[in-house]
Each structure stands twice: as structure tokens, then as C-alpha cells.
C-alpha atoms as a PDB file:
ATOM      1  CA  UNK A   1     -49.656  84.336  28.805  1.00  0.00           C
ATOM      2  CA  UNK A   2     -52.711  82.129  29.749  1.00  0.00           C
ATOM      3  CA  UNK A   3     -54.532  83.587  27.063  1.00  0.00           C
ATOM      4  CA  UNK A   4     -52.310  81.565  24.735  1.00  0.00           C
ATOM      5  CA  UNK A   5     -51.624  78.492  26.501  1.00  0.00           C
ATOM      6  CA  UNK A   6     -55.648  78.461  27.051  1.00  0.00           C
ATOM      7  CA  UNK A   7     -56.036  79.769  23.338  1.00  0.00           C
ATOM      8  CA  UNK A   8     -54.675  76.712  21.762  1.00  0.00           C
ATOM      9  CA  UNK A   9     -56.326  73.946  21.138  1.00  0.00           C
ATOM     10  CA  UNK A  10     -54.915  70.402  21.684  1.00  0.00           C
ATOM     11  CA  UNK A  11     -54.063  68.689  18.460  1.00  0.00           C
ATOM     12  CA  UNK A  12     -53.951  64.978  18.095  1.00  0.00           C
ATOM     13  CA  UNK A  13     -52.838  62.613  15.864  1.00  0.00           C
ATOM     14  CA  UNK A  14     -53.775  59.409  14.640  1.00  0.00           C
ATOM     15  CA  UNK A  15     -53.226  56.612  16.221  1.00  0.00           C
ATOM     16  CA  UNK A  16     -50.708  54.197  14.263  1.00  0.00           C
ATOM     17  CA  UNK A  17     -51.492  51.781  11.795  1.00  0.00           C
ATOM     18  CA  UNK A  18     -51.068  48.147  13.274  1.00  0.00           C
ATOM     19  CA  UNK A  19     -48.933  46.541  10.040  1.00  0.00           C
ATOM     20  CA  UNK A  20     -49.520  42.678   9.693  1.00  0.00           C
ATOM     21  CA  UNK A  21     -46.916  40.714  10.827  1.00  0.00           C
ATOM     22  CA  UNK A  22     -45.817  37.991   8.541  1.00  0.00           C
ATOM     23  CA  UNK A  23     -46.289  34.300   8.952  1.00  0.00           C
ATOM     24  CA  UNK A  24     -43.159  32.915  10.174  1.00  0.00           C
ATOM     25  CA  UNK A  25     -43.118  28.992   9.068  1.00  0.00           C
ATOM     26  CA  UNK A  26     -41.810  26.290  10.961  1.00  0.00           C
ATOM     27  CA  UNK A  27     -39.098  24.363   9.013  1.00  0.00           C
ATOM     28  CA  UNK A  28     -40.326  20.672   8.414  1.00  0.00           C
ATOM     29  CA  UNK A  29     -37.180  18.852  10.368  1.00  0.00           C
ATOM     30  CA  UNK A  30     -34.806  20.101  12.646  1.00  0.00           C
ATOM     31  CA  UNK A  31     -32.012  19.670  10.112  1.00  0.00           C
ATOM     32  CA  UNK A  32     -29.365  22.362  10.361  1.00  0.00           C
ATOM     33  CA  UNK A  33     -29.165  24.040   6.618  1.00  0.00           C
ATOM     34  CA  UNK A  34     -25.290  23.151   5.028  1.00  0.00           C
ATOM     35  CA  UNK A  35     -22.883  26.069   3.862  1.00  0.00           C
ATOM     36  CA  UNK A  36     -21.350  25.491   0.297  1.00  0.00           C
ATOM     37  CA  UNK A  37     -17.900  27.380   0.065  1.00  0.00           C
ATOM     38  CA  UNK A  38     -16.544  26.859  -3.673  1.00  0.00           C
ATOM     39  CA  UNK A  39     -12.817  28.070  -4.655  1.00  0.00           C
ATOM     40  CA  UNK A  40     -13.749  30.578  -7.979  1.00  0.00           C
ATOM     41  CA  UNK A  41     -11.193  29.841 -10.689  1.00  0.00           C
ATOM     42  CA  UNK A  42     -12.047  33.433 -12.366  1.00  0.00           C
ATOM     43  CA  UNK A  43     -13.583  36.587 -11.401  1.00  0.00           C
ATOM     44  CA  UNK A  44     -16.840  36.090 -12.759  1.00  0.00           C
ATOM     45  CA  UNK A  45     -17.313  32.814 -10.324  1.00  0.00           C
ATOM     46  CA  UNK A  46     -16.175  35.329  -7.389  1.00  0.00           C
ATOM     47  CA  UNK A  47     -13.636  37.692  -5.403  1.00  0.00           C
ATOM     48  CA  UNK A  48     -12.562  38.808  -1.877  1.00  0.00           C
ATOM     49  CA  UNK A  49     -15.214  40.990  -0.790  1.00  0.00           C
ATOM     50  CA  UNK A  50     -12.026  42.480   1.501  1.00  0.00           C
ATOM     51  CA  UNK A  51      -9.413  42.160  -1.474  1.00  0.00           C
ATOM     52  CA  UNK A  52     -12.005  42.562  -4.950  1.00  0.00           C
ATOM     53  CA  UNK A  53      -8.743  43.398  -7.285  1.00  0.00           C
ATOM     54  CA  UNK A  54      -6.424  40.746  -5.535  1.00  0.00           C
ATOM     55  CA  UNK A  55      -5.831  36.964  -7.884  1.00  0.00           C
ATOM     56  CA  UNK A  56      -4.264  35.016  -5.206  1.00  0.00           C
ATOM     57  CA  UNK A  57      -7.981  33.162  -4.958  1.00  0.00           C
ATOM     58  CA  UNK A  58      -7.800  31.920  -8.748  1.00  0.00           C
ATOM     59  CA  UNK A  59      -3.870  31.353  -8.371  1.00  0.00           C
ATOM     60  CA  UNK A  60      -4.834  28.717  -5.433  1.00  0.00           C
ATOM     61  CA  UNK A  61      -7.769  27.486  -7.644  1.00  0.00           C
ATOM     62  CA  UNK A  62      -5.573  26.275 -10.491  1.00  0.00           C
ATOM     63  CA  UNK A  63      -4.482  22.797 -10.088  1.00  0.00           C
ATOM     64  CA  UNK A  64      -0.658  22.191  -9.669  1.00  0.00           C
ATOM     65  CA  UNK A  65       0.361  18.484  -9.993  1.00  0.00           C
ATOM     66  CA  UNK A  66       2.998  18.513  -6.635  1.00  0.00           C
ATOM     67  CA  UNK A  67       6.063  17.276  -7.743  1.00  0.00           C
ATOM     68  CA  UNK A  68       6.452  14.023  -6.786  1.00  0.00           C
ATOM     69  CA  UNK A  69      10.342  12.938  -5.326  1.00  0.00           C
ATOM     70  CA  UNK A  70       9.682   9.702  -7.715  1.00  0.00           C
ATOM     71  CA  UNK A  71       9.406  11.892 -10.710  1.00  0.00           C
ATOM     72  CA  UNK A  72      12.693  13.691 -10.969  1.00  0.00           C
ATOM     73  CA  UNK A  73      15.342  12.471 -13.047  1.00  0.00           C
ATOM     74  CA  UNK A  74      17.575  10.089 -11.624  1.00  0.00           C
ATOM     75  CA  UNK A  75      20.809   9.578 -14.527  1.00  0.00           C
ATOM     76  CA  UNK A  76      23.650   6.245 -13.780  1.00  0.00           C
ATOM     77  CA  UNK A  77      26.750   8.231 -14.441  1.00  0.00           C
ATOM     78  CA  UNK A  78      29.414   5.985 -14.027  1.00  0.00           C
ATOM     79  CA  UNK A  79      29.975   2.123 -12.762  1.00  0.00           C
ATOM     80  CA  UNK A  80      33.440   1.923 -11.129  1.00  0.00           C
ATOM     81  CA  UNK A  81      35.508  -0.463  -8.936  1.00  0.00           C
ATOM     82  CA  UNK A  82      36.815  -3.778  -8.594  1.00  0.00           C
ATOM     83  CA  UNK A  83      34.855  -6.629  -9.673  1.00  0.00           C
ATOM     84  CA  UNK A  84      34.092  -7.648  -6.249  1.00  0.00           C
ATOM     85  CA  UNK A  85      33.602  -3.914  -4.755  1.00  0.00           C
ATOM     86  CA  UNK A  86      31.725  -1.900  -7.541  1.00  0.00           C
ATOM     87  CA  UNK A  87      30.758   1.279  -7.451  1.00  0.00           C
ATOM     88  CA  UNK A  88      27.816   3.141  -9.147  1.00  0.00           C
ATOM     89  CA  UNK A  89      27.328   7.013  -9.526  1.00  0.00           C
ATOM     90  CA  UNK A  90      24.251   8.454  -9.717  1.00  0.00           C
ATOM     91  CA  UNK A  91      23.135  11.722 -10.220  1.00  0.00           C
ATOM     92  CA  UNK A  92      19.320  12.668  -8.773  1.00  0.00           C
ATOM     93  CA  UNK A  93      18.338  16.176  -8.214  1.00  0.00           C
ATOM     94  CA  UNK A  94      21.317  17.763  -9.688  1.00  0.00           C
ATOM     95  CA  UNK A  95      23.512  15.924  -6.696  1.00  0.00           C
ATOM     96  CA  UNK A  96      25.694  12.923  -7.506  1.00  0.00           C
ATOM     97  CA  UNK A  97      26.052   9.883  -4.861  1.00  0.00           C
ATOM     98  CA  UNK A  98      28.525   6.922  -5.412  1.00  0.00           C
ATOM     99  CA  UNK A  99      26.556   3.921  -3.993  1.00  0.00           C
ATOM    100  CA  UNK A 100      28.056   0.147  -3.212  1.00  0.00           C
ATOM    101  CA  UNK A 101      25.355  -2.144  -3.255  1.00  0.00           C
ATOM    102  CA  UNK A 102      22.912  -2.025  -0.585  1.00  0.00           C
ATOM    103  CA  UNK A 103      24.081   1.379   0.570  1.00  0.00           C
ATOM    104  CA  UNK A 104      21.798   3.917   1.005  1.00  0.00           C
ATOM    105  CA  UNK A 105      22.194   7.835   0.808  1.00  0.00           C
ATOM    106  CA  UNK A 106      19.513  11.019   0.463  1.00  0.00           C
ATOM    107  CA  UNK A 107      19.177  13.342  -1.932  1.00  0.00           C
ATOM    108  CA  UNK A 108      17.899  16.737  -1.154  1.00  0.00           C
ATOM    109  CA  UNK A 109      15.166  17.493  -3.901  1.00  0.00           C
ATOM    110  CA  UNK A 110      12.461  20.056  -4.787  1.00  0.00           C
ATOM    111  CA  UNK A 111      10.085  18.360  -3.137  1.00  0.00           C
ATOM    112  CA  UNK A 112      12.127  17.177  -0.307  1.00  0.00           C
ATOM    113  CA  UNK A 113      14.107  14.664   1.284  1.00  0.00           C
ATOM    114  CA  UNK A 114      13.861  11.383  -1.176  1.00  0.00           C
ATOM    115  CA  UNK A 115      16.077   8.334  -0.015  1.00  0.00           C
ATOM    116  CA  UNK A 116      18.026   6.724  -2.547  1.00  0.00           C
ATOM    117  CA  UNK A 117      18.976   2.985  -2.385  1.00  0.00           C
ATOM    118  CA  UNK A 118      21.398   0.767  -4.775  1.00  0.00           C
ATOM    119  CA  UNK A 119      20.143  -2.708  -4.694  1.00  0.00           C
ATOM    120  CA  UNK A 120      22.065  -4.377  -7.683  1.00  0.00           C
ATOM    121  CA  UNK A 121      24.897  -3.124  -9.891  1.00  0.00           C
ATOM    122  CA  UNK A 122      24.988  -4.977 -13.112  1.00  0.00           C
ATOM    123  CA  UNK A 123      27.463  -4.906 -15.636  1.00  0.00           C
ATOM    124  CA  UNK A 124      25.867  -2.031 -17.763  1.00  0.00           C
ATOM    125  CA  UNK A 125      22.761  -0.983 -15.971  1.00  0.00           C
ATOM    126  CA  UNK A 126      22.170  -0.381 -11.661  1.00  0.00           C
ATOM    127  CA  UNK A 127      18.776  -0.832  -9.946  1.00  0.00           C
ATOM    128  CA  UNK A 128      17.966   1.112  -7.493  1.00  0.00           C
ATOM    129  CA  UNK A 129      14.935   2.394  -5.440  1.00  0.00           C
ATOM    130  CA  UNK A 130      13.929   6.133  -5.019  1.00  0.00           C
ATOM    131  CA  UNK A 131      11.473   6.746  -2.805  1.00  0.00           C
ATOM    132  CA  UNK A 132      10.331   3.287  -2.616  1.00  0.00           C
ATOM    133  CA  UNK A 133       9.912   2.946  -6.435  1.00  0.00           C
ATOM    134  CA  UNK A 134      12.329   0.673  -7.702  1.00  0.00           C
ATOM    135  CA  UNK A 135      14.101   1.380 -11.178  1.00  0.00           C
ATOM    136  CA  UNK A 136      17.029   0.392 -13.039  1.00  0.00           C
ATOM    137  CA  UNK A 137      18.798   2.598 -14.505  1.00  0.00           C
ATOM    138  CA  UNK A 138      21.200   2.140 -17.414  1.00  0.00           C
ATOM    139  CA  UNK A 139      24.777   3.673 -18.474  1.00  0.00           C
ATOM    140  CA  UNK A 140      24.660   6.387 -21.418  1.00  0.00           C
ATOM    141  CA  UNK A 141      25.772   5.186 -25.052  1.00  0.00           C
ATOM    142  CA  UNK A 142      28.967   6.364 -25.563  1.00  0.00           C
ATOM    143  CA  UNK A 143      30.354   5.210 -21.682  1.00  0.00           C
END
């Protein structure tokens, strides 16, 4: 047994190479480098790395005018009453509301809660304000 542990003879290797280390620069100002996240409209601008076959990104992405509680259709459906007490019906929203002058009333809409307001009821035509936009709105031909 010492014949082989004497018989060998120690092998060594080379040291390692030293590799060069590279420069590391100093930035010029202190300034702290800004992230840029953009929305992709398509696949080809980018996906969910977590979700890559889900669309929900490009269905966000598309630009959806919000419906505005000014913009729905607001339709004088009748003027009744005496002369001194009339009445106007209007329909907004699909709900009808019979408004005296200078009553006011809300109207459950699509986009919310919009606040209707009869300022004036003329002989053929009511003006109102809906959602702080004032309008008058006139009787259907035919009434």
C-alpha cells in the first residue's frame, strides 16, 4: 500500500487564467433612467408575458368615448294642465317624469345618475337642463 501512494506522482494543474474585468463607466449625472410602459393596441406591439393568448390588453387599448349623461336622448312627450299649473312629460333614459316648472327629478341612466330640471314650459316646446346643459325641447308633429 505505500508502494502506491509513494508510486504516484503529484499532478498539478494550471493555475487559472485571470479574465479582464470590464470597464464599468460612471453615468455622467445622477439622473435616475425613466420607465416607458405603452398600452399595445395589437399583438405585434405586445402581450402578457403571464397571459401571451389573452386580448383583454388590446380590448382596454381601444378607445371608448364614455357615454356622457348629456348625450342620451331626452323626448317632450306631452304638455298638460291648466294654464296656470302646466305640466310637461319627458321621457330621458327610457323613464318618463312629469315636471311643473322649476321642479326637479333624476333619471337613472347608463352612465348614471343625471338630474333633470324644467325651467320654462312654453306653449309648444319646454326647456329644461340635463346635467347642467340646458335644452329645449319641442312637442312631436302630429301632438
Amino acid at each position: 500500500m505505500a508502494v502506491m501512494f509513494f508510486g504516484t506522482a503529484p499532478v498539478h494543474s494550471a493555475p487559472p487564467e485571470k479574465k479582464s474585468t470590464p470597464e464599468v463607466r460612471q453615468a455622467d449625472s445622477n439622473a435616475v433612467p425613466r420607465s416607458l410602459f405603452i398600452i399595445p393596441t395589437n399583438s405585434q406591439e405586445g402581450r402578457d408575458p403571464f397571459f401571451p393568448n389573452a386580448n383583454y390588453l388590446y380590448e382596454a387599448s381601444a378607445t371608448k368615448k364614455p357615454a356622457s349623461p348629456n348625450a342620451g336622448i331626452a323626448q317632450l312627450k306631452a304638455i298638460s294642465g291648466a294654464a296656470d299649473k302646466k305640466l310637461a312629460m319627458i321621457s330621458l333614459a327610457g323613464t318618463n317624469r312629469t315636471l311643473a316648472e322649476g321642479e326637479e327629478s333624476e333619471v337613472i341612466a347608463s352612465s348614471g345618475r343625471v338630474k333633470i330640471r324644467c325651467i320654462e314650459i312654453k306653449g309648444e316646446s319646454v326647456v329644461v337642463e340635463i346635467g347642467g346643459e340646458r335644452r329645449e325641447l319641442h312637442l312631436p308633429a302630429g301632438n
